[in-house]
PDB file of N, CA and C in Angstrom:
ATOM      1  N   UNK A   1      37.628  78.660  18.268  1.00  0.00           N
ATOM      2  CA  UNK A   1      39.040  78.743  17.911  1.00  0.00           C
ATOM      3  C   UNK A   1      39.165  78.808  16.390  1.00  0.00           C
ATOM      4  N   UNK A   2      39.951  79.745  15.863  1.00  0.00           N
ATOM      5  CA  UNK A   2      39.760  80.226  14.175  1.00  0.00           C
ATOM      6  C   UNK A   2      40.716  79.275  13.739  1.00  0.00           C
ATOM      7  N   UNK A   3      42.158  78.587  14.909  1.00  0.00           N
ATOM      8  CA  UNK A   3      43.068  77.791  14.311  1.00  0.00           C
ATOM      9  C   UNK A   3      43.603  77.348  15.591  1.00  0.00           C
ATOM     10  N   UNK A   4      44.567  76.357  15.124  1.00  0.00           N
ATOM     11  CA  UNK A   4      45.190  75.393  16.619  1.00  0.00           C
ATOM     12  C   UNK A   4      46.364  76.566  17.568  1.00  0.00           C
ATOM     13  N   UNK A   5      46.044  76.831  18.412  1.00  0.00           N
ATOM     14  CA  UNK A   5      46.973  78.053  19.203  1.00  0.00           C
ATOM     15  C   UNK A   5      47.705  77.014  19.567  1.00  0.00           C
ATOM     16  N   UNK A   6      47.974  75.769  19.853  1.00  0.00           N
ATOM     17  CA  UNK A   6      49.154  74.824  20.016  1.00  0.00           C
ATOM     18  C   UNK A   6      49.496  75.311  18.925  1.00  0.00           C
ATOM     19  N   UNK A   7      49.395  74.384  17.830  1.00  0.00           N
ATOM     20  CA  UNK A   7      50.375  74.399  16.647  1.00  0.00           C
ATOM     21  C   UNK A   7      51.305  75.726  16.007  1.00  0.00           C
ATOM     22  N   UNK A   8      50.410  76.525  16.327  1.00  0.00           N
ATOM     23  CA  UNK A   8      50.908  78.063  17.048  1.00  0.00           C
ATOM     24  C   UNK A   8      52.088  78.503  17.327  1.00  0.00           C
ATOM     25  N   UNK A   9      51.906  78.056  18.780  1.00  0.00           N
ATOM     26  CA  UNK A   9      52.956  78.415  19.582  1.00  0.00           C
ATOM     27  C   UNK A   9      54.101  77.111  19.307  1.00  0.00           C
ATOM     28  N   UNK A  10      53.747  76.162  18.828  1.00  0.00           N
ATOM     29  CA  UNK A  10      54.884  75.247  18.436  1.00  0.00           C
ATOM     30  C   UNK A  10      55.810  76.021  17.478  1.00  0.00           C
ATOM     31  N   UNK A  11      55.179  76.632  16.586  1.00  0.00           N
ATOM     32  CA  UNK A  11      55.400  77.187  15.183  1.00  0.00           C
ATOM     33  C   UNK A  11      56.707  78.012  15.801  1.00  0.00           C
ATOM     34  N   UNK A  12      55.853  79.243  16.374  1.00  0.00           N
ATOM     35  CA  UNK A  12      56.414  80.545  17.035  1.00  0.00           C
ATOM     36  C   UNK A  12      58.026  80.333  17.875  1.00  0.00           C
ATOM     37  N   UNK A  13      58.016  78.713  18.626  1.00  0.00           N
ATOM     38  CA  UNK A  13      59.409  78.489  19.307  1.00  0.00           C
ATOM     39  C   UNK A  13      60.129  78.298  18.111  1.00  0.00           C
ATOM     40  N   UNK A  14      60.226  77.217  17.205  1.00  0.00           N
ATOM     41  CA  UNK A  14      60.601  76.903  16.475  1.00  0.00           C
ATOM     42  C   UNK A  14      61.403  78.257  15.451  1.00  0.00           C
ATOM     43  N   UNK A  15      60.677  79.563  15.503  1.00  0.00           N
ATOM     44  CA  UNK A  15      61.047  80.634  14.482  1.00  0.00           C
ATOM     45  C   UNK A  15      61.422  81.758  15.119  1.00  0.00           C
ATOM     46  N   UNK A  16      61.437  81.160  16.815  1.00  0.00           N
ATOM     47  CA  UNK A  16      61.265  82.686  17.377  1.00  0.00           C
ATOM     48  C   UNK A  16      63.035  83.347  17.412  1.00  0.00           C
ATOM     49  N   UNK A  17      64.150  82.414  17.070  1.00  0.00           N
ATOM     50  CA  UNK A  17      65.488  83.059  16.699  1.00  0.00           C
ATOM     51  C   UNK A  17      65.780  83.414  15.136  1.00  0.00           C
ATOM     52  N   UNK A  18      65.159  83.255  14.335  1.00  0.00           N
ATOM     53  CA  UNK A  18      64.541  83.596  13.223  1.00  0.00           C
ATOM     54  C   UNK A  18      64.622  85.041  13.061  1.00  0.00           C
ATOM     55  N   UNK A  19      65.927  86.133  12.443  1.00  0.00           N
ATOM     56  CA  UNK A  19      65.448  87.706  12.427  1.00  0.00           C
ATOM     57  C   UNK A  19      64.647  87.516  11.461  1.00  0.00           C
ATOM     58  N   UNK A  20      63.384  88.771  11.687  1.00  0.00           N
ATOM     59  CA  UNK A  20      62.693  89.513  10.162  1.00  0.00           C
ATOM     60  C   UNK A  20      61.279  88.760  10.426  1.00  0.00           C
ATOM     61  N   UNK A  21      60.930  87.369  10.904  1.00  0.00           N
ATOM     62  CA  UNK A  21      59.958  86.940  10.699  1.00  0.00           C
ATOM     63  C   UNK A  21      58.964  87.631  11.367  1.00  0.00           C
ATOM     64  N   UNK A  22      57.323  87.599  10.378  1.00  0.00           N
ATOM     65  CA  UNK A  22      56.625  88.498  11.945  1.00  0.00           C
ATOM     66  C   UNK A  22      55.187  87.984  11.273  1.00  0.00           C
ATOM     67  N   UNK A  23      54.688  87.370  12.467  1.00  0.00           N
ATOM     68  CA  UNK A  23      53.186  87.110  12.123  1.00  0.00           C
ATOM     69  C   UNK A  23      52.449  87.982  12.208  1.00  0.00           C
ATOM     70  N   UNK A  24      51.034  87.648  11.297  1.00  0.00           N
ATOM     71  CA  UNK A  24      50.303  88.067  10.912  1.00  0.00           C
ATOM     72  C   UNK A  24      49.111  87.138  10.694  1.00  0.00           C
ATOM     73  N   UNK A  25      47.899  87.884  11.156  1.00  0.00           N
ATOM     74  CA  UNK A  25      46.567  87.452  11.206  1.00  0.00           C
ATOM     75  C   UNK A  25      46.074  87.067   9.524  1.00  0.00           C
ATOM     76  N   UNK A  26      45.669  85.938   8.758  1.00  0.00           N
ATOM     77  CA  UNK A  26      45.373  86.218   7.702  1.00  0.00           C
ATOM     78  C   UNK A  26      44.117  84.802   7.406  1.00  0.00           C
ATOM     79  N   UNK A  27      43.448  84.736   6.757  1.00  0.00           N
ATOM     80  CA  UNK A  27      42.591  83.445   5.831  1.00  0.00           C
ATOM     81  C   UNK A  27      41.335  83.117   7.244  1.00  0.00           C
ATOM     82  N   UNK A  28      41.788  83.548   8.361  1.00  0.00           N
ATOM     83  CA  UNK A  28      40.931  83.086   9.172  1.00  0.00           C
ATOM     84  C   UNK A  28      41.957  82.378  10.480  1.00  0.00           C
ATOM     85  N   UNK A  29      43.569  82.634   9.992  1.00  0.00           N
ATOM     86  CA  UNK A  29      44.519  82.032  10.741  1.00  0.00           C
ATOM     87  C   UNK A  29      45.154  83.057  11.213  1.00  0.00           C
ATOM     88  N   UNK A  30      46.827  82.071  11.483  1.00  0.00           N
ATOM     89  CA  UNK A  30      48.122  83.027  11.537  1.00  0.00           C
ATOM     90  C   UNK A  30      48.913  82.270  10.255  1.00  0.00           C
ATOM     91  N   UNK A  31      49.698  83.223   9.647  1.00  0.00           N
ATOM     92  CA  UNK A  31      50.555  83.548   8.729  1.00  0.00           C
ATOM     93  C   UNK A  31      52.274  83.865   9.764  1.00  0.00           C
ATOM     94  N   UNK A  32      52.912  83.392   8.898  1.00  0.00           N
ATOM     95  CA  UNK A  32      54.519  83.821   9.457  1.00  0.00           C
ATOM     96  C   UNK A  32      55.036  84.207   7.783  1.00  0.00           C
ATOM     97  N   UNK A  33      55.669  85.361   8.393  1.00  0.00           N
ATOM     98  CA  UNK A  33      56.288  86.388   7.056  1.00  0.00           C
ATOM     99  C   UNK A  33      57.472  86.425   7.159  1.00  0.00           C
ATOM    100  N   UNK A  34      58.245  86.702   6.063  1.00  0.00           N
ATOM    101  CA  UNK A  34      59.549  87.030   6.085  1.00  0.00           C
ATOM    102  C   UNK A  34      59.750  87.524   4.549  1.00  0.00           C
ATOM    103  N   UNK A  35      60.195  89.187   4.500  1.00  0.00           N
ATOM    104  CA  UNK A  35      60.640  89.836   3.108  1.00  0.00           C
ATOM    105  C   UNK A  35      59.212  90.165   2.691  1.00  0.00           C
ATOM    106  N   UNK A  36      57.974  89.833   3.966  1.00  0.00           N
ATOM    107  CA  UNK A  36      56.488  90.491   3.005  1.00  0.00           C
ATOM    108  C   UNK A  36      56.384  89.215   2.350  1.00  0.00           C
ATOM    109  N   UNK A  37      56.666  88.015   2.384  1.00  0.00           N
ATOM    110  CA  UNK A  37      56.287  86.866   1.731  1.00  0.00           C
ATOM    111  C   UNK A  37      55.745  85.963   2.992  1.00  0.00           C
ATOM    112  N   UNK A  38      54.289  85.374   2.336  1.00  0.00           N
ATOM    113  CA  UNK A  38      54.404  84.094   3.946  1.00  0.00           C
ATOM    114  C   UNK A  38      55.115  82.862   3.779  1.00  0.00           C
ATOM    115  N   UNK A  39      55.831  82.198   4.452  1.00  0.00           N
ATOM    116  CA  UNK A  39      56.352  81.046   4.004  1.00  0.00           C
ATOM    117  C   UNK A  39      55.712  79.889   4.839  1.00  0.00           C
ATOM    118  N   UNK A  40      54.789  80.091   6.100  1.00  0.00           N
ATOM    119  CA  UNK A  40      54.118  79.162   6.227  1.00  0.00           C
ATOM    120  C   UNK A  40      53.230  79.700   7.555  1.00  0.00           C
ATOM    121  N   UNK A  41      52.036  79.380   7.467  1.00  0.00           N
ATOM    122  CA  UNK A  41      50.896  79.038   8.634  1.00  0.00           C
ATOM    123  C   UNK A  41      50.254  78.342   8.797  1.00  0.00           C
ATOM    124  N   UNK A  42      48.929  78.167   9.435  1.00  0.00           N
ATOM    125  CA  UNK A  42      48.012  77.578  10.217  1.00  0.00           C
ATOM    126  C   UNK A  42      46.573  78.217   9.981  1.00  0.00           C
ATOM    127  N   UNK A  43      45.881  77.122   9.553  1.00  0.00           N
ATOM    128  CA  UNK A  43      44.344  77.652   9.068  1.00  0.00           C
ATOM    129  C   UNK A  43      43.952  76.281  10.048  1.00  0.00           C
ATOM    130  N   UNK A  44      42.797  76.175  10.907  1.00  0.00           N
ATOM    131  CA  UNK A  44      42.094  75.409  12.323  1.00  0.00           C
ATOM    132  C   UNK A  44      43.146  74.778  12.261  1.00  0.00           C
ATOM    133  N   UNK A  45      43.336  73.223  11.823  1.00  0.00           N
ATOM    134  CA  UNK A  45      44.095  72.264  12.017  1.00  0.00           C
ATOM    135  C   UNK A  45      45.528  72.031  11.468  1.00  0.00           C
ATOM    136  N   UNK A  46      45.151  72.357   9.838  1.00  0.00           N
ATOM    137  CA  UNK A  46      46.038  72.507   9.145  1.00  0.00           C
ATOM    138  C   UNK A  46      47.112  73.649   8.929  1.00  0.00           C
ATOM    139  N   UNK A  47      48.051  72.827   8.910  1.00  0.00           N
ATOM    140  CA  UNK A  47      49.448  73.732   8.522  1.00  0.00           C
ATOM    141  C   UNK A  47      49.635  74.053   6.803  1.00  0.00           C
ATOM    142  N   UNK A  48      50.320  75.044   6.765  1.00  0.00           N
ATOM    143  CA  UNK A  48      50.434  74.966   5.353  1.00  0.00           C
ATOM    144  C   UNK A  48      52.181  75.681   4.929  1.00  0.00           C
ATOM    145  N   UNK A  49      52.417  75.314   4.192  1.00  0.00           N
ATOM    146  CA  UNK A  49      54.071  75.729   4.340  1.00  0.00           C
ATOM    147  C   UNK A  49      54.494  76.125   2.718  1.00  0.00           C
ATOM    148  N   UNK A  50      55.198  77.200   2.496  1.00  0.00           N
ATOM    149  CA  UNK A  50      55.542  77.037   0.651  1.00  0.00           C
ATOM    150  C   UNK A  50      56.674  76.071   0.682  1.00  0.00           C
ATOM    151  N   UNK A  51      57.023  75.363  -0.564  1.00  0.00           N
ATOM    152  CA  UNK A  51      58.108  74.565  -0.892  1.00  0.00           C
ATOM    153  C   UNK A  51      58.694  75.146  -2.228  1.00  0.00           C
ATOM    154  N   UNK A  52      59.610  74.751  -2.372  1.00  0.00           N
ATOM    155  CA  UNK A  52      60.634  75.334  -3.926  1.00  0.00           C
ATOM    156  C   UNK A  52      59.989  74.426  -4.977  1.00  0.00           C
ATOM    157  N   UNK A  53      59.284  75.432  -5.753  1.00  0.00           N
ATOM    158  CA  UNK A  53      58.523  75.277  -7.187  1.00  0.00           C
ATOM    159  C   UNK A  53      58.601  73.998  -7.918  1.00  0.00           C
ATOM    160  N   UNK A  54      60.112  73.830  -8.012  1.00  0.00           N
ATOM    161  CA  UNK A  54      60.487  72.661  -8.774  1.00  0.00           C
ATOM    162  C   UNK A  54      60.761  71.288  -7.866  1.00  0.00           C
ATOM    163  N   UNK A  55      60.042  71.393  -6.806  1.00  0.00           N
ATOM    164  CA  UNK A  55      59.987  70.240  -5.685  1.00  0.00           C
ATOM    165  C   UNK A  55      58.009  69.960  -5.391  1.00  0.00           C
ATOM    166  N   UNK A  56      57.799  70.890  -5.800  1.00  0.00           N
ATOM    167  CA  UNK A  56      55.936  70.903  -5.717  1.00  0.00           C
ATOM    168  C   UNK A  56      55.391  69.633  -6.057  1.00  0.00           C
ATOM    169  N   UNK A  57      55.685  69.072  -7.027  1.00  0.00           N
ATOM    170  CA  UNK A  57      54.797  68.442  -7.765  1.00  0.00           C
ATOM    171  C   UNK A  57      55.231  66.720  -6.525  1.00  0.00           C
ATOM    172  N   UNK A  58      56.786  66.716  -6.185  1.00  0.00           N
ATOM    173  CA  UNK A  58      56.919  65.686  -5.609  1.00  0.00           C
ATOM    174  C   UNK A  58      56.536  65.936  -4.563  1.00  0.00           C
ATOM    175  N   UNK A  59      56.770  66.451  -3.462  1.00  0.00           N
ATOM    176  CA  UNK A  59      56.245  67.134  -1.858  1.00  0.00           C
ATOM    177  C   UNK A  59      54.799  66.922  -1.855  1.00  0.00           C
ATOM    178  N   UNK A  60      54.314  67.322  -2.563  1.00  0.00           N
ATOM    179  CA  UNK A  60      52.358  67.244  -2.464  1.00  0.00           C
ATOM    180  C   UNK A  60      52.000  65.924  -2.615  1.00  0.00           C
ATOM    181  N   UNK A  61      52.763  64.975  -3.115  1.00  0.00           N
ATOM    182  CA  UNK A  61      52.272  63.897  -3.170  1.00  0.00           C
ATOM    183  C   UNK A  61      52.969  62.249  -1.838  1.00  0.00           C
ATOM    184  N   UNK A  62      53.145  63.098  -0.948  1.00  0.00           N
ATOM    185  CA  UNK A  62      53.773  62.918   0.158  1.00  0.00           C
ATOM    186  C   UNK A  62      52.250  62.308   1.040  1.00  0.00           C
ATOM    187  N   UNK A  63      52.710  61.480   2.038  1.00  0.00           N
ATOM    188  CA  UNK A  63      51.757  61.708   2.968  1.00  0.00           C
ATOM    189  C   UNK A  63      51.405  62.738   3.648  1.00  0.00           C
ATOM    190  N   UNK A  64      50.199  62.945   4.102  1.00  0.00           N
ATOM    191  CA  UNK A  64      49.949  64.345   5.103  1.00  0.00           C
ATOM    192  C   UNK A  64      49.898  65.327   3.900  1.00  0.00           C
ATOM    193  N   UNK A  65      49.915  65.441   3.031  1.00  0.00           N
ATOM    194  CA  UNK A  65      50.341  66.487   2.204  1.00  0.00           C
ATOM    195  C   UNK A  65      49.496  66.858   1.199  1.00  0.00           C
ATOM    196  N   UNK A  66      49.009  67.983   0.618  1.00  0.00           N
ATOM    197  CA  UNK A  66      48.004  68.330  -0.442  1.00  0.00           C
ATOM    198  C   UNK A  66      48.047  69.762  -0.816  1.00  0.00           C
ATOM    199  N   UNK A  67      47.529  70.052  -1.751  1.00  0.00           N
ATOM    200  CA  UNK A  67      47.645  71.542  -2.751  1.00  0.00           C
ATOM    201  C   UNK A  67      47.205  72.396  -0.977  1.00  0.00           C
ATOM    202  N   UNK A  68      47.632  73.392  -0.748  1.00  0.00           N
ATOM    203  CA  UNK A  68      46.919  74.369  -0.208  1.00  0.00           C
ATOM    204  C   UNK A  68      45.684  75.134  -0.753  1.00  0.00           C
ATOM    205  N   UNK A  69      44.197  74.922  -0.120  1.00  0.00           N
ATOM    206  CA  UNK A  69      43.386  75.177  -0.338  1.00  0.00           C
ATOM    207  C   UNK A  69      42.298  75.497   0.331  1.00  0.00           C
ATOM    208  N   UNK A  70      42.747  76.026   1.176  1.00  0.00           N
ATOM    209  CA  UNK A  70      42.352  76.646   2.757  1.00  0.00           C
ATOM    210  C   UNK A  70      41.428  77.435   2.245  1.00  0.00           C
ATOM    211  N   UNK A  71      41.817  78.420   1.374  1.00  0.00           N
ATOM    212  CA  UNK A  71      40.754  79.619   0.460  1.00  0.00           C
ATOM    213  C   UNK A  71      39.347  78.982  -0.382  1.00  0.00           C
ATOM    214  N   UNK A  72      39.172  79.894  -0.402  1.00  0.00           N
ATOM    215  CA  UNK A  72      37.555  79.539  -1.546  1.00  0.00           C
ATOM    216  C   UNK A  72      37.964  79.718  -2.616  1.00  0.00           C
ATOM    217  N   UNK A  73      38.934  80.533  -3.238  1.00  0.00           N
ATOM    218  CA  UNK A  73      39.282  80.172  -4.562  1.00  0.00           C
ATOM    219  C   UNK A  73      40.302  79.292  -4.900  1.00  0.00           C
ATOM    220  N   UNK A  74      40.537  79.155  -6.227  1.00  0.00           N
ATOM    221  CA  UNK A  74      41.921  77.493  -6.641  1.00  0.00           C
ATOM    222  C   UNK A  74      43.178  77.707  -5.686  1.00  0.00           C
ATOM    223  N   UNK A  75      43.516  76.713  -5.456  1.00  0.00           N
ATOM    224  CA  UNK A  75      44.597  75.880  -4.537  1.00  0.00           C
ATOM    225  C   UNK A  75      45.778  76.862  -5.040  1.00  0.00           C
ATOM    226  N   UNK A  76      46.259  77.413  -3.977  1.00  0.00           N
ATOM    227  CA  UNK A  76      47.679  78.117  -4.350  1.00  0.00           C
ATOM    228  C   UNK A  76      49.179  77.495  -4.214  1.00  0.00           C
ATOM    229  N   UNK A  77      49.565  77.357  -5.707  1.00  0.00           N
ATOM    230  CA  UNK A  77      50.634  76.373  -5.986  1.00  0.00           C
ATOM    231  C   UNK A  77      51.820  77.110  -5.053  1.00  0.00           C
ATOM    232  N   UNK A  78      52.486  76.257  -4.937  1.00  0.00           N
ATOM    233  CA  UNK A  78      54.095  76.643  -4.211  1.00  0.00           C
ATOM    234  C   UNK A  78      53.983  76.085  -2.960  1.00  0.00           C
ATOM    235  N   UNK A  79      52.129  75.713  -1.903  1.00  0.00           N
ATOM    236  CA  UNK A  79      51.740  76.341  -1.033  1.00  0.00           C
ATOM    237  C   UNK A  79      51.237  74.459  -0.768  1.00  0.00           C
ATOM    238  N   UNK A  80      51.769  73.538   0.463  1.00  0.00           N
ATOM    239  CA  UNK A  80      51.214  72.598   0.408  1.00  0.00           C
ATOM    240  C   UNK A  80      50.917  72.633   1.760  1.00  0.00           C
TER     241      UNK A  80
END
C-alpha cells in the first residue's frame, strides 16, 4: 500500500461536494487539487494539508503537526 486508502476515501467524502477538486496520483500518494494547486493529501500514513502562510509558524507547532517532508528534498513551507 503506497498510502492509507481509508484516509483516502475519508478525504474523498469529505470533498466529494467540493466543485473543481480532482485528485491526483503524486510523491508516492494521492494529492487533492483545486485551481492546479494541491491543498492537501496523503503520503502512507500521513496527511498533509497547506495552511495560510501567516498561520504556519503557529499550526506546525500544534500537536500531530510538523513541516511537510514527505519528499527527499527540504520541507515544503505552507505544507504541514
Amino acid at each position: 500500500m503506497a498510502y492509507n486508502e481509508l484516509l483516502a476515501e475519508r478525504m474523498r467524502e469529505a470533498l466529494e461536494n467540493t466543485k473543481g477538486v480532482i485528485e491526483k496520483k503524486m510523491f508516492g500518494g494521492v494529492a487533492f487539487m483545486w485551481k492546479d494547486k494541491m491543498f492537501c493529501g496523503i503520503i502512507k500514513d500521513d496527511m498533509m494539508v497547506r495552511v495560510l502562510e501567516e498561520r504556519y509558524d503557529e499550526l506546525v507547532e500544534k500537536d500531530h503537526a510538523r513541516p511537510m517532508d514527505f519528499v527527499k528534498t527540504r520541507p515544503m513551507r505552507g505544507f504541514i
